[in-house]
N, C-alpha and C. Protein backbone atom coordinates (compact mmCIF):
# COMPACT_ATOMS: atom_id res chain seq x y z
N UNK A 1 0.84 -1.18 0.00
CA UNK A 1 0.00 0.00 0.00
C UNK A 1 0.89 1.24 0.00
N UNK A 2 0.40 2.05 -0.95
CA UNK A 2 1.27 3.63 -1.07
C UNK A 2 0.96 4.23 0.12
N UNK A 3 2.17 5.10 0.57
CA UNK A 3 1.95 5.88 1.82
C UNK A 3 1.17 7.51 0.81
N UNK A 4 0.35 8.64 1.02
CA UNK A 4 -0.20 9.11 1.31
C UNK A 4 0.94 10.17 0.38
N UNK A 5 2.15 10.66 0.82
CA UNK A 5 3.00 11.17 0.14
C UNK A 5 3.55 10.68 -1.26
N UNK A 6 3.65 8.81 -1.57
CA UNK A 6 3.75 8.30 -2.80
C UNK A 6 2.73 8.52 -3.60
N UNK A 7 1.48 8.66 -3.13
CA UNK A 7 0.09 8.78 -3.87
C UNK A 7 0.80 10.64 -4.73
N UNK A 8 0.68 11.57 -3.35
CA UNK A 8 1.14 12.87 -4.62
C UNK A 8 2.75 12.64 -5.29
N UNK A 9 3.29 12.06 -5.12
CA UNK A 9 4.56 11.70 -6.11
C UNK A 9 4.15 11.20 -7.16
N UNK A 10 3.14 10.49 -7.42
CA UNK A 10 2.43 9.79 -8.21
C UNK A 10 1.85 10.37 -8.82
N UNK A 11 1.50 11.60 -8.70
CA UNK A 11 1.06 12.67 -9.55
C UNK A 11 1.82 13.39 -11.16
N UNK A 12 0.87 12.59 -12.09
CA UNK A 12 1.91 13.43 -13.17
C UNK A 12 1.03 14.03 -14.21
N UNK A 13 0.49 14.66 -13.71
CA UNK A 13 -0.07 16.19 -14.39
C UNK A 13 -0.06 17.15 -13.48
N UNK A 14 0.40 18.48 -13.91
CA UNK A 14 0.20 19.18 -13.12
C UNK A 14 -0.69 19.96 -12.68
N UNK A 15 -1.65 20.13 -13.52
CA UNK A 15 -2.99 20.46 -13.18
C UNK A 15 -3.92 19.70 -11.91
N UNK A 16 -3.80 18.06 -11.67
CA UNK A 16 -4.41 17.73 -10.75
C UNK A 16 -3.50 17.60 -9.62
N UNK A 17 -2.15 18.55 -9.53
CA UNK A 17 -1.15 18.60 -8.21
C UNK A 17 -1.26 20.19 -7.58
N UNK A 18 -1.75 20.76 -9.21
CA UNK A 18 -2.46 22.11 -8.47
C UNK A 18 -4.12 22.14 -7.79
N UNK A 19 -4.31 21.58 -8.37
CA UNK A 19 -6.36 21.22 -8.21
C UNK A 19 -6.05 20.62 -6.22
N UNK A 20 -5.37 19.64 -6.49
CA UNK A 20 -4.94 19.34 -4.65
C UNK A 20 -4.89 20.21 -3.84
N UNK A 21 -4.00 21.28 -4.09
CA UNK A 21 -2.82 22.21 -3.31
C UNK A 21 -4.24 23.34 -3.13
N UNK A 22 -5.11 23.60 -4.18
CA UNK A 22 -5.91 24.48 -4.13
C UNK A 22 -7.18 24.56 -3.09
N UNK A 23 -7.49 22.88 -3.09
CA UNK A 23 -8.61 22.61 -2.59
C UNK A 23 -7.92 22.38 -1.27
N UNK A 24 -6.82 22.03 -0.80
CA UNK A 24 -6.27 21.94 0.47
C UNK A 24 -5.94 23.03 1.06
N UNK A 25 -5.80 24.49 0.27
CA UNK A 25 -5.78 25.46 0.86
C UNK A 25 -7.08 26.28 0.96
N UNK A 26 -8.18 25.91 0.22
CA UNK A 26 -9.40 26.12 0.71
C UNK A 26 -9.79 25.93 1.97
N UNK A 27 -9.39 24.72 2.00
CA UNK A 27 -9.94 24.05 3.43
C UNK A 27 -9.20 24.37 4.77
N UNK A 28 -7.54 25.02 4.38
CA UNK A 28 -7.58 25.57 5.82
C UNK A 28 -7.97 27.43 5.72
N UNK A 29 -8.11 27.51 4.77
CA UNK A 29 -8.95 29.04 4.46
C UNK A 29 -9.94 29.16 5.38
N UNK A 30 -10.90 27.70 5.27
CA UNK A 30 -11.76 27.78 6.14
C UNK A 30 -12.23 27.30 7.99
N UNK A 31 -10.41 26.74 8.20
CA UNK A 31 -10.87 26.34 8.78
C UNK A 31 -10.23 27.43 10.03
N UNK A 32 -10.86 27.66 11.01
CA UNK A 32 -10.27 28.87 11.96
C UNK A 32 -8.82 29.06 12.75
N UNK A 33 -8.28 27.41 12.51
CA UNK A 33 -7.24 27.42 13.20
C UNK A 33 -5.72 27.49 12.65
N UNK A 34 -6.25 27.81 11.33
CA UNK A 34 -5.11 28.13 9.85
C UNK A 34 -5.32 29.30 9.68
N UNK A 35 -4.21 30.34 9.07
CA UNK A 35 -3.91 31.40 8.44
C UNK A 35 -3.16 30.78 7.56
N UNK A 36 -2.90 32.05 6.34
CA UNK A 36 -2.31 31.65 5.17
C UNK A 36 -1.06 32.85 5.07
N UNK A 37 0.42 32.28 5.27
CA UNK A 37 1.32 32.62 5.03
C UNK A 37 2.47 32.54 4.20
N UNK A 38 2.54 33.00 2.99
CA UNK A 38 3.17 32.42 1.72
C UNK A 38 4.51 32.73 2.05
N UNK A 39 5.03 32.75 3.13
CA UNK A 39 6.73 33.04 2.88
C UNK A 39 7.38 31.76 4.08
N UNK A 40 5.97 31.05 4.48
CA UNK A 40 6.88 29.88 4.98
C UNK A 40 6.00 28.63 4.57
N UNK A 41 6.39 27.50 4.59
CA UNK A 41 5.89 26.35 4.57
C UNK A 41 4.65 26.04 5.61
N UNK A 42 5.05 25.87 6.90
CA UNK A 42 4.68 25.69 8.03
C UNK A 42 4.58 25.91 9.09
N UNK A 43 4.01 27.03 10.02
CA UNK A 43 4.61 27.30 11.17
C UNK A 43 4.02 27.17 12.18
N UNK A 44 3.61 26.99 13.62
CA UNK A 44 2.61 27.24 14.35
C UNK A 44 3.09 29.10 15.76
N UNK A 45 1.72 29.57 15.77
CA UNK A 45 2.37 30.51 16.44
C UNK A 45 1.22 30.81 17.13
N UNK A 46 0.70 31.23 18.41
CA UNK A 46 -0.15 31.41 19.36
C UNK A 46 -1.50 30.75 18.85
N UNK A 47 -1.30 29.52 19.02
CA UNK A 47 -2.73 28.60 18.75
C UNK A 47 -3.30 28.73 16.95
N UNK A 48 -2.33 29.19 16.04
CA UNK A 48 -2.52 29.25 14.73
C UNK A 48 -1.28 28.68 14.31
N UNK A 49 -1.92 28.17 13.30
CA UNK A 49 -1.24 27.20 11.66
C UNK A 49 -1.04 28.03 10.65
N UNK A 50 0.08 28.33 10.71
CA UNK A 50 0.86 29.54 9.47
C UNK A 50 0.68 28.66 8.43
N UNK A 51 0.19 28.45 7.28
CA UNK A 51 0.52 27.74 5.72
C UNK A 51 0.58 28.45 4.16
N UNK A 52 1.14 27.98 3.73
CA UNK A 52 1.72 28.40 2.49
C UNK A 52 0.81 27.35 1.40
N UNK A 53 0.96 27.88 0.16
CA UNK A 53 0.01 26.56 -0.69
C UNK A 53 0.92 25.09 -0.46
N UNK A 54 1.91 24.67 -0.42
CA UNK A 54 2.41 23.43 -0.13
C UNK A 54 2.38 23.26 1.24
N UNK A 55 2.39 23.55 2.09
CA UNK A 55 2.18 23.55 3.66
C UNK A 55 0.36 23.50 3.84
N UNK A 56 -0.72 24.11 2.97
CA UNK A 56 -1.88 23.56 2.91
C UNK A 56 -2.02 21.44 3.09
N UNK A 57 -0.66 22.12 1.78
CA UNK A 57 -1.02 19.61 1.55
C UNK A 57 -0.45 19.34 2.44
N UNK A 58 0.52 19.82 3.17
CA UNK A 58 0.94 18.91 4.12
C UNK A 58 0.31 18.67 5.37
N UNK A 59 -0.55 20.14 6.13
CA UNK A 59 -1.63 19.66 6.31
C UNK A 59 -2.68 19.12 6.46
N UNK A 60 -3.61 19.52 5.72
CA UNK A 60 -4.54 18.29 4.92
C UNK A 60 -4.65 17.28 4.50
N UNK A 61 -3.88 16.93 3.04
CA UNK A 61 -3.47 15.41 2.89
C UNK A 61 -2.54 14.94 3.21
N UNK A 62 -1.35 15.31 3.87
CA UNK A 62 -0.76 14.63 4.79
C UNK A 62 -0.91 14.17 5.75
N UNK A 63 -2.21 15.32 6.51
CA UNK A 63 -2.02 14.87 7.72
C UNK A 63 -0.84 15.63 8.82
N UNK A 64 0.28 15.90 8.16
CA UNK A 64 1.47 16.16 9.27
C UNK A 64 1.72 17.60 9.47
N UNK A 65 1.21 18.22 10.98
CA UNK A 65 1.50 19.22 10.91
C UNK A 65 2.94 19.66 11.05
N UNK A 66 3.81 19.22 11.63
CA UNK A 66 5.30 18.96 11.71
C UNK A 66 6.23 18.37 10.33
N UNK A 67 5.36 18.47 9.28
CA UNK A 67 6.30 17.69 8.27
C UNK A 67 7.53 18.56 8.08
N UNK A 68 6.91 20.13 7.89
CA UNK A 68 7.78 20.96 7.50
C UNK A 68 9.05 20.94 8.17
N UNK A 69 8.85 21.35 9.26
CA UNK A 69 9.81 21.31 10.47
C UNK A 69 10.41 20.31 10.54
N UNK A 70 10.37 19.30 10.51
CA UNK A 70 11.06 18.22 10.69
C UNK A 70 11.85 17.25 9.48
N UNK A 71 11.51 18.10 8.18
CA UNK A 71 12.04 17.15 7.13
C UNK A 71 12.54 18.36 6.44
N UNK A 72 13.96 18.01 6.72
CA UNK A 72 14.86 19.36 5.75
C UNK A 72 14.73 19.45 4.17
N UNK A 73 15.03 18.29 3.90
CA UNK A 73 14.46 17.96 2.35
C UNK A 73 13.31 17.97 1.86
N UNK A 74 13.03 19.28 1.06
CA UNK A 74 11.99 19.74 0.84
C UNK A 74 11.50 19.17 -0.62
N UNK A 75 10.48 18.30 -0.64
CA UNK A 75 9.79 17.31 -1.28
C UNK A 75 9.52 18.22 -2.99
N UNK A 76 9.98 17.25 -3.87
CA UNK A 76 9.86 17.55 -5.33
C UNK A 76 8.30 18.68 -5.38
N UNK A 77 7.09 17.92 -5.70
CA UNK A 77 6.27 18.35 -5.20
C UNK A 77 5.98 19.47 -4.55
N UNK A 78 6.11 19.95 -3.40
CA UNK A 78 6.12 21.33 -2.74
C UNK A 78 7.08 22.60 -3.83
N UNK A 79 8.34 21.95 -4.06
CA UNK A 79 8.94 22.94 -5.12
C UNK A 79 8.73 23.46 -5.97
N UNK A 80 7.78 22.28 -7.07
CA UNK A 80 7.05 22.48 -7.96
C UNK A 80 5.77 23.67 -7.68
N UNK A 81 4.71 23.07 -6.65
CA UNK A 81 4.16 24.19 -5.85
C UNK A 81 4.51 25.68 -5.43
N UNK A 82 5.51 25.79 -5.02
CA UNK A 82 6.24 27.07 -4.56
C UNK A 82 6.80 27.65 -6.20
N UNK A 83 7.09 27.21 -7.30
CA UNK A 83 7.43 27.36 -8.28
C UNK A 83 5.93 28.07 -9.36
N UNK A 84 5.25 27.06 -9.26
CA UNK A 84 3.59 27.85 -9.68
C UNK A 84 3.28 28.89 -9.26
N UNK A 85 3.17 29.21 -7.70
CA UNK A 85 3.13 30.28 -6.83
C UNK A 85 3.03 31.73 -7.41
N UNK A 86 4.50 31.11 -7.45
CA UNK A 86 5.42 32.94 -8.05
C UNK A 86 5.03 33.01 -9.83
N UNK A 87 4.48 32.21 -10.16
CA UNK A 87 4.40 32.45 -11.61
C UNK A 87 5.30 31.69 -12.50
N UNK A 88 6.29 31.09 -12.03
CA UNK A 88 7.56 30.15 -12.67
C UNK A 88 6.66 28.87 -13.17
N UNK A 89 5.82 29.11 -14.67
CA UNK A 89 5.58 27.64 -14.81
C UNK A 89 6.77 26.71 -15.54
N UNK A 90 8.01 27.47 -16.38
CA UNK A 90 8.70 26.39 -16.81
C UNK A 90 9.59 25.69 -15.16
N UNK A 91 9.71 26.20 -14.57
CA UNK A 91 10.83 25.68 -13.09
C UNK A 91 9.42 24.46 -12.47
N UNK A 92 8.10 24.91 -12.20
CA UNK A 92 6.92 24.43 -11.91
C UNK A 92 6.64 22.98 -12.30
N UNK A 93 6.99 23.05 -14.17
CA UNK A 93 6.76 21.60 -14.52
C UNK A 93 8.50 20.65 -14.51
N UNK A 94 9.56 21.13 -14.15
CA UNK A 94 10.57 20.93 -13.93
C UNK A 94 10.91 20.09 -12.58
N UNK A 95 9.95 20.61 -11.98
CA UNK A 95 10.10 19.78 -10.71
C UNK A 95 9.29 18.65 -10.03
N UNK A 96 9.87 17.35 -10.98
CA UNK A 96 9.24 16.58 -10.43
C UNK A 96 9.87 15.46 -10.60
N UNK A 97 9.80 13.98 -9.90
CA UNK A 97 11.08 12.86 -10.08
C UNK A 97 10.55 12.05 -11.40
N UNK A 98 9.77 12.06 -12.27
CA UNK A 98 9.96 11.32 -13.81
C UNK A 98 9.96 12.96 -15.03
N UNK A 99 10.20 14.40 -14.49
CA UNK A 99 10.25 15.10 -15.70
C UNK A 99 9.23 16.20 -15.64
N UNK A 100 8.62 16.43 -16.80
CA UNK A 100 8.33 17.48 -17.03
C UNK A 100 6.20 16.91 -16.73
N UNK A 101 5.56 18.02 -15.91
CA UNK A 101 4.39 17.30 -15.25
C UNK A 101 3.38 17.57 -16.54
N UNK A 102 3.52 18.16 -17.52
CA UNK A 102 3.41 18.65 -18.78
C UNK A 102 2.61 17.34 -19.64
């Protein structure tokens, strides 16, 4: 059985790795104990969840609020994410472990 993180590695379009990231940051949009902070991944700070659009998934479909923090190596995936962000779609579809998400 795929762990939860192989499932989005497994992702190779990039449209349904953005459609994720989107709907996972919906959901802590809505949820009261998230704010949305695009200059970090992950943070927690007086009873709030700092997230960024890749810190949404890790969240949500991860599950891990500590992923950030605790895993220096910052996952293909999230890069790609942080790469869309800013507007970088050639770096965006560049980042991912079989190529171009294209």
């Amino acid at each position: 059985m795929k762990t939860t993180e192989q499932q989005i590695l497994d992702i190779d379009k990039l449209h349904v790795l953005l459609r994720l990231a989107i709907d996972d940051l919906k959901s802590c949009i809505a949820a009261p104990e998230y704010d949305i902070d695009m200059d970090n991944w992950v943070y927690h700070w007086d009873n709030t969840c700092y997230v960024c659009l890749a810190g949404a998934v890790m969240v949500q479909t991860l599950r891990d609020l500590s992923y950030a923090q605790e895993n220096m190596i910052i996952p293909v995936w999230a890069m790609a994410l942080e790469a869309l962000r800013t507007g970088d779609l050639i770096q965006g579809s560049g980042h991912t472990h079989r190529g171009s998400l294209f």
